[in-house]
PDB file of N, CA and C in Angstrom:
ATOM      1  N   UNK A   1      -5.574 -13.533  16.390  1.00  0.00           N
ATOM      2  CA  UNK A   1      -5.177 -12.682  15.275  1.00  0.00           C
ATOM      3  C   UNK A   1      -5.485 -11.213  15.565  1.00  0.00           C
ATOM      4  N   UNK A   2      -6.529 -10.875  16.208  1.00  0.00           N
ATOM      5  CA  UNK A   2      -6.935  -9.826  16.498  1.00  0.00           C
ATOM      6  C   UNK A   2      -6.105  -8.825  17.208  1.00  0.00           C
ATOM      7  N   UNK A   3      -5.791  -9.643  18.315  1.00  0.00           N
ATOM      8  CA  UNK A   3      -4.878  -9.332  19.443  1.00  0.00           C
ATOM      9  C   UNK A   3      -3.067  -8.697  18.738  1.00  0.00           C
ATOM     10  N   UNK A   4      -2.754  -9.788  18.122  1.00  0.00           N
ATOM     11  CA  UNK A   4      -1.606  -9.723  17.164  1.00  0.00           C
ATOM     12  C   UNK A   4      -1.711  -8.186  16.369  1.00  0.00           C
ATOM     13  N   UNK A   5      -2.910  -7.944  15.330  1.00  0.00           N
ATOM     14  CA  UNK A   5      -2.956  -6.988  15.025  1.00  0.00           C
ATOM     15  C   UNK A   5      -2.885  -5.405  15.819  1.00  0.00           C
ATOM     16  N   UNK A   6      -3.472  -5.412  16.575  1.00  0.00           N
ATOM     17  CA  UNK A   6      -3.726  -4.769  18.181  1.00  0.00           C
ATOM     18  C   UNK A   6      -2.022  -4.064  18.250  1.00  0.00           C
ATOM     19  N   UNK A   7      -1.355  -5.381  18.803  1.00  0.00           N
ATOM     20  CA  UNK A   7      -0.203  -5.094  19.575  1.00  0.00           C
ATOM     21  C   UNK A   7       0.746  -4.741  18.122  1.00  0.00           C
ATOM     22  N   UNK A   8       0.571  -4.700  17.095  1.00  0.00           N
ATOM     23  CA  UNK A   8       1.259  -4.181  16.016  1.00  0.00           C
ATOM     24  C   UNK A   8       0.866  -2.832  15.564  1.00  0.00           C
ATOM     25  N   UNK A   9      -0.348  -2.256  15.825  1.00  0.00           N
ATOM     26  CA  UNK A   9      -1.105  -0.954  15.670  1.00  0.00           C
ATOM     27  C   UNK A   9      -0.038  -0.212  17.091  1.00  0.00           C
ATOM     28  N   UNK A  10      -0.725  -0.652  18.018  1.00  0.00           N
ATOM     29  CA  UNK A  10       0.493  -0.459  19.334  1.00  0.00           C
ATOM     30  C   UNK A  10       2.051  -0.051  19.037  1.00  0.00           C
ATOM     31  N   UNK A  11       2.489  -0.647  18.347  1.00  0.00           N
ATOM     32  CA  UNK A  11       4.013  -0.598  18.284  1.00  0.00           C
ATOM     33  C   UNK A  11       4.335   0.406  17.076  1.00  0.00           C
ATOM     34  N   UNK A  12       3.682   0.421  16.267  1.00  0.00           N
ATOM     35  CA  UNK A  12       3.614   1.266  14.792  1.00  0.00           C
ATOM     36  C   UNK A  12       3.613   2.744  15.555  1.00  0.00           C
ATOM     37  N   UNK A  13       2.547   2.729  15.977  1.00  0.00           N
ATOM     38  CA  UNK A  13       2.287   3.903  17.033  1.00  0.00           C
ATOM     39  C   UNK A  13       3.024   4.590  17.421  1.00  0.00           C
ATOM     40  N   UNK A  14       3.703   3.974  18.472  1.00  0.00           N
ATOM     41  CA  UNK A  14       4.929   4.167  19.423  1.00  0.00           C
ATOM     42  C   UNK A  14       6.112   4.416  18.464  1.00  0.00           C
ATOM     43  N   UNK A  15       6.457   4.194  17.230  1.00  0.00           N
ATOM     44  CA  UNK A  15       7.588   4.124  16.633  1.00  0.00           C
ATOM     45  C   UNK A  15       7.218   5.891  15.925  1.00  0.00           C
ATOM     46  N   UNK A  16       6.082   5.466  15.243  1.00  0.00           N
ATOM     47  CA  UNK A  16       5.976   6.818  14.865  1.00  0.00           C
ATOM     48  C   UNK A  16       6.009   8.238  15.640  1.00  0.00           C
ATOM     49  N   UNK A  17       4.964   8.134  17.189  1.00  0.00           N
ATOM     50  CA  UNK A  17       5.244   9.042  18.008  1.00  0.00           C
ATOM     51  C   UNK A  17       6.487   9.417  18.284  1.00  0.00           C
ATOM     52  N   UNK A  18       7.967   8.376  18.173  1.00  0.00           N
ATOM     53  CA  UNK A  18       8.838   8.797  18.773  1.00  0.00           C
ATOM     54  C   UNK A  18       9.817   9.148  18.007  1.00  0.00           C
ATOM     55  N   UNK A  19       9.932   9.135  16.239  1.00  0.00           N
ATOM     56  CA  UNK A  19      10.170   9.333  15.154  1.00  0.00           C
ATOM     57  C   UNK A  19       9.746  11.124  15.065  1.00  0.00           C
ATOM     58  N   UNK A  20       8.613  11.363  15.231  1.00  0.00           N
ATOM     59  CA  UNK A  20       7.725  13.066  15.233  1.00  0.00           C
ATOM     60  C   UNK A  20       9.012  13.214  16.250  1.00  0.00           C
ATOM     61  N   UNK A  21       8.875  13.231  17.695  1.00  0.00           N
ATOM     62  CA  UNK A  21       9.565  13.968  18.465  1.00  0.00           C
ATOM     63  C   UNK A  21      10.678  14.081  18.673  1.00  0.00           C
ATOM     64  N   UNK A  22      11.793  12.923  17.962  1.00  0.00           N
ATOM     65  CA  UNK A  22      13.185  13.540  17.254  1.00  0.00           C
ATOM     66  C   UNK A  22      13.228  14.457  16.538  1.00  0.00           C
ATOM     67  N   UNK A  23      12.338  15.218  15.030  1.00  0.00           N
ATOM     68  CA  UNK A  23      12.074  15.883  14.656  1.00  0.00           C
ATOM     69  C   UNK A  23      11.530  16.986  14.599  1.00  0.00           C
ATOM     70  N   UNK A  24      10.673  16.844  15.642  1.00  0.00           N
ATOM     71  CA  UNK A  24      10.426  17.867  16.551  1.00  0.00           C
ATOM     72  C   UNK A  24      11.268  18.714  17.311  1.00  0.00           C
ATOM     73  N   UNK A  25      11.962  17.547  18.200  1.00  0.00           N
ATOM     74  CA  UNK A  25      13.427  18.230  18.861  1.00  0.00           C
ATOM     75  C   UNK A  25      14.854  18.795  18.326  1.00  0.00           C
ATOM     76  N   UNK A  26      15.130  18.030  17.238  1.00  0.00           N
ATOM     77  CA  UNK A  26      16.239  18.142  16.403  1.00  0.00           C
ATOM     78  C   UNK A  26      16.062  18.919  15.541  1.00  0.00           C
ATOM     79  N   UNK A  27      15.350  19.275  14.576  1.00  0.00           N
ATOM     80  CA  UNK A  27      15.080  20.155  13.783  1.00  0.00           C
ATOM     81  C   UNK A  27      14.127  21.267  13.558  1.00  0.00           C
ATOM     82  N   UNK A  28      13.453  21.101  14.482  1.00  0.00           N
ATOM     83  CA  UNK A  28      11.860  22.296  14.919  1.00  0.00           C
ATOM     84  C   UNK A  28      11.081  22.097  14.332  1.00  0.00           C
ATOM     85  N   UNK A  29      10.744  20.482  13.540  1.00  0.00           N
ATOM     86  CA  UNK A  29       9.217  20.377  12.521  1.00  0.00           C
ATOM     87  C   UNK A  29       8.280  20.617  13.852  1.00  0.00           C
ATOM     88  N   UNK A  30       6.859  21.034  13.141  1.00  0.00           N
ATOM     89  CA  UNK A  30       5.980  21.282  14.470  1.00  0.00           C
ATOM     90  C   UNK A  30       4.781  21.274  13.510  1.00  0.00           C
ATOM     91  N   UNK A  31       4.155  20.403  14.278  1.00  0.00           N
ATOM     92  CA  UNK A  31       2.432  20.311  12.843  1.00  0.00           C
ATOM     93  C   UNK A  31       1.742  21.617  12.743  1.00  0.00           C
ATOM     94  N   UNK A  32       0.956  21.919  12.082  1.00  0.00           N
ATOM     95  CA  UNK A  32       0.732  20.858  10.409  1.00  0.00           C
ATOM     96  C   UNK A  32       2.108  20.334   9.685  1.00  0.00           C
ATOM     97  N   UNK A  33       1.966  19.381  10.127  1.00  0.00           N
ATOM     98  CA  UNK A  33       3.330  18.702   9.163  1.00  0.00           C
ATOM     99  C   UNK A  33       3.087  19.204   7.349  1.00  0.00           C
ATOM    100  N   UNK A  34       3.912  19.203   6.809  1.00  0.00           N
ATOM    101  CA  UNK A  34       3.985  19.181   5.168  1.00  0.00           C
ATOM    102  C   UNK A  34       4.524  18.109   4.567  1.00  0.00           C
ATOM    103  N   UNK A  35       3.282  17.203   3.664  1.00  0.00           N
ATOM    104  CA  UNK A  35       3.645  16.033   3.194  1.00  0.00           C
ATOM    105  C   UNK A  35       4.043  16.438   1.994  1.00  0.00           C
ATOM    106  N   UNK A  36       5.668  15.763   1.324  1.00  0.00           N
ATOM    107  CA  UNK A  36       5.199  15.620  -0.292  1.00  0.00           C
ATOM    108  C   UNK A  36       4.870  14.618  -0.781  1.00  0.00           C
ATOM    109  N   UNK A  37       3.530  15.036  -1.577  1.00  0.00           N
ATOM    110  CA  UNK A  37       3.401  13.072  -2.098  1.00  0.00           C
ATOM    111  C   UNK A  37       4.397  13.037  -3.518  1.00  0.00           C
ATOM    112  N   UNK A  38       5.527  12.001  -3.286  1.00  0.00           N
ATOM    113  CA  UNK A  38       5.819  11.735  -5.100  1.00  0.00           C
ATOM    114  C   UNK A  38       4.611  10.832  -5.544  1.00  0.00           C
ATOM    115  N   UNK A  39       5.072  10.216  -7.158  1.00  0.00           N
ATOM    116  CA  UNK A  39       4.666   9.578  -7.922  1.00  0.00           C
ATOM    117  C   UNK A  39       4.175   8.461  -7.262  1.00  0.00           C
ATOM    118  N   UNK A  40       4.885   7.368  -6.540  1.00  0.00           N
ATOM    119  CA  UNK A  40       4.744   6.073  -6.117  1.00  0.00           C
ATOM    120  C   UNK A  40       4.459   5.647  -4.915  1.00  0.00           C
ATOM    121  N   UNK A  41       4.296   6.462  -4.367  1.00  0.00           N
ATOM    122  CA  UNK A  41       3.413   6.889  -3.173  1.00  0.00           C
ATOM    123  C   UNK A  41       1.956   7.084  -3.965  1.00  0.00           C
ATOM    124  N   UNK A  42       1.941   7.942  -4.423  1.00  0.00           N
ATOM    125  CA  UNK A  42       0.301   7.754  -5.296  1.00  0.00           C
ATOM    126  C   UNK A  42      -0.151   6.901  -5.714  1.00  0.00           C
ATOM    127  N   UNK A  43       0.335   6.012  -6.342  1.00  0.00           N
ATOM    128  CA  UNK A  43       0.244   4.594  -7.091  1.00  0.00           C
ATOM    129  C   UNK A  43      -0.493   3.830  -5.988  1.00  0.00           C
ATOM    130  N   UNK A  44       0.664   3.379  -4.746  1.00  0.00           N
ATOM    131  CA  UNK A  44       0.169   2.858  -3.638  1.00  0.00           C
ATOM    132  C   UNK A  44      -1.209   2.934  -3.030  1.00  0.00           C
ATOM    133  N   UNK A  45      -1.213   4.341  -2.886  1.00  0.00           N
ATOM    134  CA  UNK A  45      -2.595   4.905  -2.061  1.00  0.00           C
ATOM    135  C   UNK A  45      -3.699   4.805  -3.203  1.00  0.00           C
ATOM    136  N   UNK A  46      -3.956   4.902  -4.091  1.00  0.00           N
ATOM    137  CA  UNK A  46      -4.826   4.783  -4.893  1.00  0.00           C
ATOM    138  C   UNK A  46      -4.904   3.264  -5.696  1.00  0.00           C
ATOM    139  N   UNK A  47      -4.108   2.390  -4.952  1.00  0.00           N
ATOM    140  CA  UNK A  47      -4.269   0.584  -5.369  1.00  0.00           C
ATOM    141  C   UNK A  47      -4.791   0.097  -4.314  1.00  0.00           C
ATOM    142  N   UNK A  48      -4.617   0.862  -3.164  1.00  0.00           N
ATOM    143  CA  UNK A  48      -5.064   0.257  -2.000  1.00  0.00           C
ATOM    144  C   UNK A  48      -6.373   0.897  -1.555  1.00  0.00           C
ATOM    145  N   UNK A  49      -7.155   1.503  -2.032  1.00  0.00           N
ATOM    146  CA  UNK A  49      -7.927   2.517  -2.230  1.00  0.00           C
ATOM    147  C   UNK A  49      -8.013   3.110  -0.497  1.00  0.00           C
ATOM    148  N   UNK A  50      -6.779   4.180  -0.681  1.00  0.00           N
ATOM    149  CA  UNK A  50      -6.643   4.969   0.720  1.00  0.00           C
ATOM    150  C   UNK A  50      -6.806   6.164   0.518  1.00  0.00           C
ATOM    151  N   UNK A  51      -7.262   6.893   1.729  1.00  0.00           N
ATOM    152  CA  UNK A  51      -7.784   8.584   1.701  1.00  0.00           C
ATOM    153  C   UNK A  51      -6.858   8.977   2.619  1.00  0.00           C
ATOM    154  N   UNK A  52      -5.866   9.731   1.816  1.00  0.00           N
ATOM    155  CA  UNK A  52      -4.714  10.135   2.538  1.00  0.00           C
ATOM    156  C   UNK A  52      -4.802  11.134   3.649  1.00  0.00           C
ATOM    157  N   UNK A  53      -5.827  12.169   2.551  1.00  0.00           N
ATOM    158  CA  UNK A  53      -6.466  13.416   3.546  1.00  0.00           C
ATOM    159  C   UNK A  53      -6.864  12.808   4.885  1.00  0.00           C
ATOM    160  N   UNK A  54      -7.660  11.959   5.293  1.00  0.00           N
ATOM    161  CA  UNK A  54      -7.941  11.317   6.342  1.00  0.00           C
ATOM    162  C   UNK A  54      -7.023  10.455   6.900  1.00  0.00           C
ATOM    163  N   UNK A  55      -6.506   9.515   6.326  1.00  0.00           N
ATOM    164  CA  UNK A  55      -5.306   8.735   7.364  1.00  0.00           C
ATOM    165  C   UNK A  55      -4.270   9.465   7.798  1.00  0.00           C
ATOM    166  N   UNK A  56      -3.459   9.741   6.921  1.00  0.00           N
ATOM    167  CA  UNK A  56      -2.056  10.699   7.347  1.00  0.00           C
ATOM    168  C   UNK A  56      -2.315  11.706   8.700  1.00  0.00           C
ATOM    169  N   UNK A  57      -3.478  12.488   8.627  1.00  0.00           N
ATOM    170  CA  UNK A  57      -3.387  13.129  10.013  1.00  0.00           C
ATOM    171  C   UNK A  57      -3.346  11.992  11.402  1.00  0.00           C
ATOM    172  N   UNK A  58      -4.286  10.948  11.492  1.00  0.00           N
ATOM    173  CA  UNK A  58      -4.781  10.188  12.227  1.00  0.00           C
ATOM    174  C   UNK A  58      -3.594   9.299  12.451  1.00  0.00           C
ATOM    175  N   UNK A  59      -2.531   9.052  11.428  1.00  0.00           N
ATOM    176  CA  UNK A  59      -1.611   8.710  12.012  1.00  0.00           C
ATOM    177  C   UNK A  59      -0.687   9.149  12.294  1.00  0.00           C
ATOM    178  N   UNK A  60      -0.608  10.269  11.914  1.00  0.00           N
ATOM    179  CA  UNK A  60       0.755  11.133  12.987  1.00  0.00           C
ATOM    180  C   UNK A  60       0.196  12.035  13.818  1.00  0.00           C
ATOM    181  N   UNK A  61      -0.716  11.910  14.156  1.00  0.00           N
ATOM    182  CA  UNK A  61      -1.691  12.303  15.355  1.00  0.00           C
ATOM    183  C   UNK A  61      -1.558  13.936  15.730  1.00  0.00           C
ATOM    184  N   UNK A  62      -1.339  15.064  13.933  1.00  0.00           N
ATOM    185  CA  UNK A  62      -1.599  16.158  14.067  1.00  0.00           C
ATOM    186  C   UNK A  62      -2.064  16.099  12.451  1.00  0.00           C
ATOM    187  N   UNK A  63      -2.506  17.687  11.973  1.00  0.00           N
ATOM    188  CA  UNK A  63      -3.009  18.313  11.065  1.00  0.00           C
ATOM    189  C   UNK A  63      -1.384  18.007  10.141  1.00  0.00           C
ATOM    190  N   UNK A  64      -1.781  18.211   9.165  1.00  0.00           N
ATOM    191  CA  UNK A  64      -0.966  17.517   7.664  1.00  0.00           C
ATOM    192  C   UNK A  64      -1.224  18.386   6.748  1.00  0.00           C
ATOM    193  N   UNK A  65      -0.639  18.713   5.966  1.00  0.00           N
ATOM    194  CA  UNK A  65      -1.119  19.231   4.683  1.00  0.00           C
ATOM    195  C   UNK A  65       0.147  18.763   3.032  1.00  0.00           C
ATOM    196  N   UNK A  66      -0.942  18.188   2.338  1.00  0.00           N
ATOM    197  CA  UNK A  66      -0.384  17.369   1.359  1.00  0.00           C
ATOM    198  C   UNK A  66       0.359  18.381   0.262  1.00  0.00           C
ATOM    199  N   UNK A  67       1.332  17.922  -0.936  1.00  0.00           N
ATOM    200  CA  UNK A  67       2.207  18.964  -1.765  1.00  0.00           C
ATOM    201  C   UNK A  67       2.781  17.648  -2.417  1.00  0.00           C
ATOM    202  N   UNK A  68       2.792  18.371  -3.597  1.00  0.00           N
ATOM    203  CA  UNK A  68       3.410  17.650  -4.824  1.00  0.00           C
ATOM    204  C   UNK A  68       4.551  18.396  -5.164  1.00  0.00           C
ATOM    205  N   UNK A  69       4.888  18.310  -6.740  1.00  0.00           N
ATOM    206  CA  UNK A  69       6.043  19.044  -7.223  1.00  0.00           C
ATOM    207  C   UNK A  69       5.827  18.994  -8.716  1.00  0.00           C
ATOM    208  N   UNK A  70       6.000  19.770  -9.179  1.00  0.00           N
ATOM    209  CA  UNK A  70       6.279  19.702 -11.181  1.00  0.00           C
ATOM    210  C   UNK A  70       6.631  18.740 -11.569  1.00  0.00           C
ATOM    211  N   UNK A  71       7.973  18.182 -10.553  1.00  0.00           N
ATOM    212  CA  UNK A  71       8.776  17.294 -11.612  1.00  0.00           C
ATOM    213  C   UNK A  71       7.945  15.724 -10.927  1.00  0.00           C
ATOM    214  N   UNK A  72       7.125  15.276  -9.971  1.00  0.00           N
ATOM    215  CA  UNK A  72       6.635  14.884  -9.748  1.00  0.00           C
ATOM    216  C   UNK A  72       5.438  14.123 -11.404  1.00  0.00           C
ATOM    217  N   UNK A  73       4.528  15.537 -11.191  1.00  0.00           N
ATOM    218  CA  UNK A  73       3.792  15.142 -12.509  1.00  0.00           C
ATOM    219  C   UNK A  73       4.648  15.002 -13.750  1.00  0.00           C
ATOM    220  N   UNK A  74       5.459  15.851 -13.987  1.00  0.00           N
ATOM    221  CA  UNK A  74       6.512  15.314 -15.127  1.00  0.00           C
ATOM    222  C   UNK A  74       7.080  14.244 -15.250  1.00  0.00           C
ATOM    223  N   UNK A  75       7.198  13.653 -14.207  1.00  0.00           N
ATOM    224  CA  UNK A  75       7.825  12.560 -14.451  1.00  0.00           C
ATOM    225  C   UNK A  75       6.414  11.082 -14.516  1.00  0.00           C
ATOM    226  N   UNK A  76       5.505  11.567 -14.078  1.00  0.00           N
ATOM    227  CA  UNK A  76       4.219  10.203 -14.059  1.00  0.00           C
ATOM    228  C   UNK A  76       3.852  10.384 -15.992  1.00  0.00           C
ATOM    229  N   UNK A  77       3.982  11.898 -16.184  1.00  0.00           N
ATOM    230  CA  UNK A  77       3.597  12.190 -17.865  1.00  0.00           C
ATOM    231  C   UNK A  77       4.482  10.949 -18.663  1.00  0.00           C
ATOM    232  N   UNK A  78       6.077  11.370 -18.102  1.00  0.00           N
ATOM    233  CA  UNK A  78       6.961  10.805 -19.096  1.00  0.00           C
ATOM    234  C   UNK A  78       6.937   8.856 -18.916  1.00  0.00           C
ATOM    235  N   UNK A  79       6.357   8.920 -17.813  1.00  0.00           N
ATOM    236  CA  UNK A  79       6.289   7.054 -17.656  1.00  0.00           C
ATOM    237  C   UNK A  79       4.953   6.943 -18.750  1.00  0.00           C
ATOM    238  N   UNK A  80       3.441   7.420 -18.655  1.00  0.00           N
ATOM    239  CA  UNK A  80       3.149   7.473 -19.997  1.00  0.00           C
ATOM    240  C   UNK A  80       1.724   6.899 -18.869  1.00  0.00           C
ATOM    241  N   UNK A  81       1.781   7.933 -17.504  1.00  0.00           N
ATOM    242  CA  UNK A  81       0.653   7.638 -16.738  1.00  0.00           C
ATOM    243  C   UNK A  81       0.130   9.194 -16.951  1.00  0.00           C
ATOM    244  N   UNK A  82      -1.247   9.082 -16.533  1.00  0.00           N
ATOM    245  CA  UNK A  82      -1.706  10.374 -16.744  1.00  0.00           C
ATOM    246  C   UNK A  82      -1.603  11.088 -15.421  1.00  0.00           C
ATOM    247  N   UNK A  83      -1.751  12.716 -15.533  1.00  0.00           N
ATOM    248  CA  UNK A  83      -0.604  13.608 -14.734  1.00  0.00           C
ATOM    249  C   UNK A  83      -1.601  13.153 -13.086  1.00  0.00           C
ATOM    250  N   UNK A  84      -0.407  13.617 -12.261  1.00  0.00           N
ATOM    251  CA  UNK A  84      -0.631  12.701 -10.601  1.00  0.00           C
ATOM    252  C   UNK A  84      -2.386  14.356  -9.928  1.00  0.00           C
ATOM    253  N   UNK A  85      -2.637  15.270 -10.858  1.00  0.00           N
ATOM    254  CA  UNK A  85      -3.508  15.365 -10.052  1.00  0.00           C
ATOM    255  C   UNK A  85      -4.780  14.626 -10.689  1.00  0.00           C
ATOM    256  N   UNK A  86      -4.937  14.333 -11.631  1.00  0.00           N
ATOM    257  CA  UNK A  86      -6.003  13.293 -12.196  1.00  0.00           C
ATOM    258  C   UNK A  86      -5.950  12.343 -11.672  1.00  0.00           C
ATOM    259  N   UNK A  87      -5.344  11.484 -11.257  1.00  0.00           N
ATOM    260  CA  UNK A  87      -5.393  10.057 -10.746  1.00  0.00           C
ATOM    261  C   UNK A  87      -5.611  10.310  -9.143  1.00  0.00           C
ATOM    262  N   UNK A  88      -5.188  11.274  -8.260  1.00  0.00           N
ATOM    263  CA  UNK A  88      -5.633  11.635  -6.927  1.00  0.00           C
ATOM    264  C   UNK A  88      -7.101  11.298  -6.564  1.00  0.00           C
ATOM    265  N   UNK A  89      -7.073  10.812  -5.315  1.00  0.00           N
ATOM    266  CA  UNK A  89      -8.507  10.458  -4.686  1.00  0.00           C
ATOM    267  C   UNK A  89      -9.192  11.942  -3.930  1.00  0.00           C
ATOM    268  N   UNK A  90      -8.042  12.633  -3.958  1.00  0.00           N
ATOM    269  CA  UNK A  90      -8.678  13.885  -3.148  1.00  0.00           C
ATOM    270  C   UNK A  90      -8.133  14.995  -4.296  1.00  0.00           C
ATOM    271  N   UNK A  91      -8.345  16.762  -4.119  1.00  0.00           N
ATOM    272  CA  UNK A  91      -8.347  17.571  -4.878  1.00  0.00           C
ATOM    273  C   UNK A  91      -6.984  17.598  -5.006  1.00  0.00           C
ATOM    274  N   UNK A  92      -6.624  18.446  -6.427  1.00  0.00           N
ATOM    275  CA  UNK A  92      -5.247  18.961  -6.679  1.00  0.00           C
ATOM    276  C   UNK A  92      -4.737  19.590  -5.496  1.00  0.00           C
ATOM    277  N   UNK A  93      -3.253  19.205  -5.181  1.00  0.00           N
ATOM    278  CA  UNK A  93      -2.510  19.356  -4.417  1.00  0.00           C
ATOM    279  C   UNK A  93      -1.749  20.621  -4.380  1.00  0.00           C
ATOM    280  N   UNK A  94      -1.678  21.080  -3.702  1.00  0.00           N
ATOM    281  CA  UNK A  94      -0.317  22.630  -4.496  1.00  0.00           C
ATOM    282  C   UNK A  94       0.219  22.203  -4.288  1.00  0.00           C
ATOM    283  N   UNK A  95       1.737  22.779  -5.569  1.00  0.00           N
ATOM    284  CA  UNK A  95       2.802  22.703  -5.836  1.00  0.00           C
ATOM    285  C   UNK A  95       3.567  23.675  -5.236  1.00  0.00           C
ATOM    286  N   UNK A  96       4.857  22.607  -4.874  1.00  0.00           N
ATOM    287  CA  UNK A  96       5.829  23.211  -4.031  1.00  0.00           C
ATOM    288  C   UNK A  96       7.385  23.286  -5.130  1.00  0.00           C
ATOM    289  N   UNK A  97       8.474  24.150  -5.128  1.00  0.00           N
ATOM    290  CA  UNK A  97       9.466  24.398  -5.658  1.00  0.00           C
ATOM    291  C   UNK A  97      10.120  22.720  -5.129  1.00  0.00           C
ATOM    292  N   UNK A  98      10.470  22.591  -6.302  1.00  0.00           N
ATOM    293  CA  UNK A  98      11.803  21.267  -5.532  1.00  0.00           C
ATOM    294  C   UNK A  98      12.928  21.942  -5.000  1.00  0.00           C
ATOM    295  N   UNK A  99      13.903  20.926  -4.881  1.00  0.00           N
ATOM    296  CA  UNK A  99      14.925  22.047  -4.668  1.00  0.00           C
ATOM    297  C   UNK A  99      16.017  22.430  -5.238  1.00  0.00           C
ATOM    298  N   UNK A 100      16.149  21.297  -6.710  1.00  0.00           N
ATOM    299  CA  UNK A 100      16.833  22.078  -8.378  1.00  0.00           C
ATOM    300  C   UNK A 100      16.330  23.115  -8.699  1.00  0.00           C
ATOM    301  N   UNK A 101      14.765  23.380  -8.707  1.00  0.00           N
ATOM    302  CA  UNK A 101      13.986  24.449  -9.063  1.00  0.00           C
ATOM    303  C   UNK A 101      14.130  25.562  -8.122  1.00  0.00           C
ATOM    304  N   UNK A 102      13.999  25.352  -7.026  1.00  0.00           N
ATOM    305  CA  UNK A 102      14.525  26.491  -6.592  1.00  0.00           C
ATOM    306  C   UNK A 102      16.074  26.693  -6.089  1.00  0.00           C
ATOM    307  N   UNK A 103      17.149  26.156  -6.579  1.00  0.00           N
ATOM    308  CA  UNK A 103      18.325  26.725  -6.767  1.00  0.00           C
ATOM    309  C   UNK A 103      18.514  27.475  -8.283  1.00  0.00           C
ATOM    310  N   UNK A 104      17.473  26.878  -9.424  1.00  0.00           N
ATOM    311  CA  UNK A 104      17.866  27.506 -10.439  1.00  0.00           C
ATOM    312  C   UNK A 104      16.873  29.088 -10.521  1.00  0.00           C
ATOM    313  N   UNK A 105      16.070  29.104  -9.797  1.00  0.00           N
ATOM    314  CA  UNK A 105      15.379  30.660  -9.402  1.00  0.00           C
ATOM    315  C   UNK A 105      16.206  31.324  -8.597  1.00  0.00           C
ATOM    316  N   UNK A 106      17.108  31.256  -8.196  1.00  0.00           N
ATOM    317  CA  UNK A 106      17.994  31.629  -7.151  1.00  0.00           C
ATOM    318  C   UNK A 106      19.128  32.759  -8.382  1.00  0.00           C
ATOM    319  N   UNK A 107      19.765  31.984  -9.059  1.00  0.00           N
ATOM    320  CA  UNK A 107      20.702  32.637 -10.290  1.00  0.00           C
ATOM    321  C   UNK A 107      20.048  33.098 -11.225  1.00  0.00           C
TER     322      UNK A 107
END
């Protein structure tokens, strides 16, 4: 079982390393990557009791930096959960423009 797990850490790995460097190549991302966390992504990480701040770098094997959105917490308010930086395992996140919000700052 061990082994099994092993060679699946292995392959996860490899998928992700080679996932970064399409993106890397194709579009010029270059770490610190910029995560956004939505809503259900939070849910997840905080049922599974995970420290994002710490995994997320370790698995894409550079510096990370986490980001939410307004409509993010607006929308955990309107499900009738309390807002996504209260329920976070790590500090409030800054907020980033979506990108309705910033087409409607635009006009």
């Amino acid at each position: 079982r061990a082994r099994a797990d092993l060679i699946m850490k292995v392959k996860r790995s490899k998928r992700v390393r080679k996932a970064l460097s399409l993106y890397t190549n194709v579009f010029g991302f270059h770490p610190p990557y910029q995560v956004i966390v939505d809503g259900t992504f939070c849910q997840a990480t905080l049922q599974h009791k995970l420290h994002l701040k710490e995994l997320l770098p370790e698995f894409m094997g550079a510096p990370v930096h986490l980001f939410t959105t307004k409509c993010v917490s607006g929308e955990l308010e309107l499900l009738g959960k309390t807002p996504l930086h209260c329920q976070l395992p790590f500090p409030l996140l800054p907020l980033l423009l979506s990108f309705h919000e910033s087409q409607n700052a635009k006009k």
